[in-house]
C-alpha atoms as a PDB file:
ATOM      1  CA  UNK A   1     102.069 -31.618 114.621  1.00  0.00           C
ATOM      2  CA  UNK A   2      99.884 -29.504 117.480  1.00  0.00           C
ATOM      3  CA  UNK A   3     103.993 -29.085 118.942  1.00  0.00           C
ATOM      4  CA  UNK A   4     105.040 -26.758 115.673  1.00  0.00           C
ATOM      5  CA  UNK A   5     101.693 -25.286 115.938  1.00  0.00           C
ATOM      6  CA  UNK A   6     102.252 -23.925 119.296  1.00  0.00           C
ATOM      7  CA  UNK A   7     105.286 -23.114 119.064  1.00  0.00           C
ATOM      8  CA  UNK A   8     105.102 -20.490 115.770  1.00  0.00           C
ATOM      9  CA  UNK A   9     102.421 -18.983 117.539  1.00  0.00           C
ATOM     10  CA  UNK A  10     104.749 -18.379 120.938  1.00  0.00           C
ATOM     11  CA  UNK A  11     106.847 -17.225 118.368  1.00  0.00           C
ATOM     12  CA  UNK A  12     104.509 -14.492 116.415  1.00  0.00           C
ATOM     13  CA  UNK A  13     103.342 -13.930 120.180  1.00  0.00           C
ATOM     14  CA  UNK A  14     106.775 -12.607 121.451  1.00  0.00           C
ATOM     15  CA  UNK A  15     107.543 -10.582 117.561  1.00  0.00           C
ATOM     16  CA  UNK A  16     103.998  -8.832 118.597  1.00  0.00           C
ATOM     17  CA  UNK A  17     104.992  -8.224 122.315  1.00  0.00           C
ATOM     18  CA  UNK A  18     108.315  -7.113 121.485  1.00  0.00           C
ATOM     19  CA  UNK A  19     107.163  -4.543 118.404  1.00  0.00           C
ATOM     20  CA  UNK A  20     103.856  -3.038 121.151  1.00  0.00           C
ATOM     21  CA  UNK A  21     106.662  -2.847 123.647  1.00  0.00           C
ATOM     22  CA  UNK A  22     108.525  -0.533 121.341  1.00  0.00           C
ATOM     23  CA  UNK A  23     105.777   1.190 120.070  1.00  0.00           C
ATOM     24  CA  UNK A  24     104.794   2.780 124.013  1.00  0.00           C
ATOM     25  CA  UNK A  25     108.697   3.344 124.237  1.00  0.00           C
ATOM     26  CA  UNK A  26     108.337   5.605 121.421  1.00  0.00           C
ATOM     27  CA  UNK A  27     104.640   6.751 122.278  1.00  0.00           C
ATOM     28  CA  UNK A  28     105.466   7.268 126.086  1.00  0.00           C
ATOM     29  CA  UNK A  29     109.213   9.142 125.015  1.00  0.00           C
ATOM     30  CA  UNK A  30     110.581   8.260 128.457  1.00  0.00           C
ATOM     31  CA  UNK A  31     107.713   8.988 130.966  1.00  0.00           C
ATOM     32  CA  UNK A  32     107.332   6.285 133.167  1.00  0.00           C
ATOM     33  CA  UNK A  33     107.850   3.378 131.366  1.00  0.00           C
ATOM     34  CA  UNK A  34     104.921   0.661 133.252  1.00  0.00           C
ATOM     35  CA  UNK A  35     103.521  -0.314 130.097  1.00  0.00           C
ATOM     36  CA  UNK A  36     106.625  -0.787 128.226  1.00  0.00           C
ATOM     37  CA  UNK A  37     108.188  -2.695 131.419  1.00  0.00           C
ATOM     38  CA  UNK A  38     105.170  -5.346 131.681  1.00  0.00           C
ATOM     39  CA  UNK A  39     104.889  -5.932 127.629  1.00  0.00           C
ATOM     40  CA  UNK A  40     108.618  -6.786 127.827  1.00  0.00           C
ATOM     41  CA  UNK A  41     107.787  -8.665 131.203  1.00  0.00           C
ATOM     42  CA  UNK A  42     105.185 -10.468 128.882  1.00  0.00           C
ATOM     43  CA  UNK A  43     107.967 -11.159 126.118  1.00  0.00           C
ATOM     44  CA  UNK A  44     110.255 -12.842 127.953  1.00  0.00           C
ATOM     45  CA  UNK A  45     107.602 -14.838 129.899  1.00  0.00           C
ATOM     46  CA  UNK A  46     106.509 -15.964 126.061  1.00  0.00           C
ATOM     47  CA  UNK A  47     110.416 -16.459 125.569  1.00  0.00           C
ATOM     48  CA  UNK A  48     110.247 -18.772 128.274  1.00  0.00           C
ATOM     49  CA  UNK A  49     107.609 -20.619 127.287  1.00  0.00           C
ATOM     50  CA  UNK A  50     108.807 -21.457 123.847  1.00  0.00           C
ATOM     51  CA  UNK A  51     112.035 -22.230 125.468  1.00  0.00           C
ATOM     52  CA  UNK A  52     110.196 -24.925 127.356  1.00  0.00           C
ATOM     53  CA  UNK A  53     108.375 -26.705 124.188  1.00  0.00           C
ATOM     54  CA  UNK A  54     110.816 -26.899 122.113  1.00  0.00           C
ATOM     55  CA  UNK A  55     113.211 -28.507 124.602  1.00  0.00           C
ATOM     56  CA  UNK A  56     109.879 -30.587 125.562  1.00  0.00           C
ATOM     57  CA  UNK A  57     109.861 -31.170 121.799  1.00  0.00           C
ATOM     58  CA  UNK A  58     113.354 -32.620 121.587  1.00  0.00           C
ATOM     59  CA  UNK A  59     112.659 -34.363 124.456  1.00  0.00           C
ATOM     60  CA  UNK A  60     109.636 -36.192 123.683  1.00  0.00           C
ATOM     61  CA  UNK A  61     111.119 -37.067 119.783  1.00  0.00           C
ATOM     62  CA  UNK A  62     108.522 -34.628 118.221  1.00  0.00           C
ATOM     63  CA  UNK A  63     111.211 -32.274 116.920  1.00  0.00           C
ATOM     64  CA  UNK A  64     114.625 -33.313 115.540  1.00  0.00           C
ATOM     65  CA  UNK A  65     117.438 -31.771 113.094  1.00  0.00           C
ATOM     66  CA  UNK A  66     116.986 -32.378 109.965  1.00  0.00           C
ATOM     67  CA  UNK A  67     119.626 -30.605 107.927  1.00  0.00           C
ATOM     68  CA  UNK A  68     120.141 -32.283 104.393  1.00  0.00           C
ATOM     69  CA  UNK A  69     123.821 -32.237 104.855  1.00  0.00           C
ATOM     70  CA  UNK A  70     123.850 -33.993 108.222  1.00  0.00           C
END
C-alpha cells in the first residue's frame, strides 16, 4: 500500500514542478531562463523516480493490471 502512496505523490510532485516551471516561463518572458531550466531539471528527475517505483512495483508483485476485461 506505502508503493501507491509514493507513487501519487511523485506524481502530484512532477504536475506541481511542471505548472511552477511554466509559471517563471511566463513570469521571466524569456530572460534567462535558470529557474525555469532547474524546475524542469527537477521534473524530470521526479519523472525518473516514479519511473523507477513503479517498475520496482511490477517487479516486486505490488502492482499488477487489473483491467476487468483482461
Amino acid at each position: 500500500m506505502w508503493l501507491k502512496v509514493v507513487i501519487v505523490i511523485l506524481f502530484i510532485a512532477n504536475l506541481a514542478a511542471l505548472g511552477s516551471a511554466f509559471y517563471t516561463l511566463l513570469t521571466d518572458k524569456g530572460r534567462g531562463g535558470q529557474r525555469t531550466a532547474r524546475l524542469l531539471l527537477l521534473r524530470v528527475s521526479l519523472a525518473a523516480l516514479l519511473l523507477l517505483f513503479i517498475v520496482y512495483g511490477f517487479w516486486s508483485g505490488q502492482l499488477g493490471i487489473s483491467a476487468p476485461w483482461g
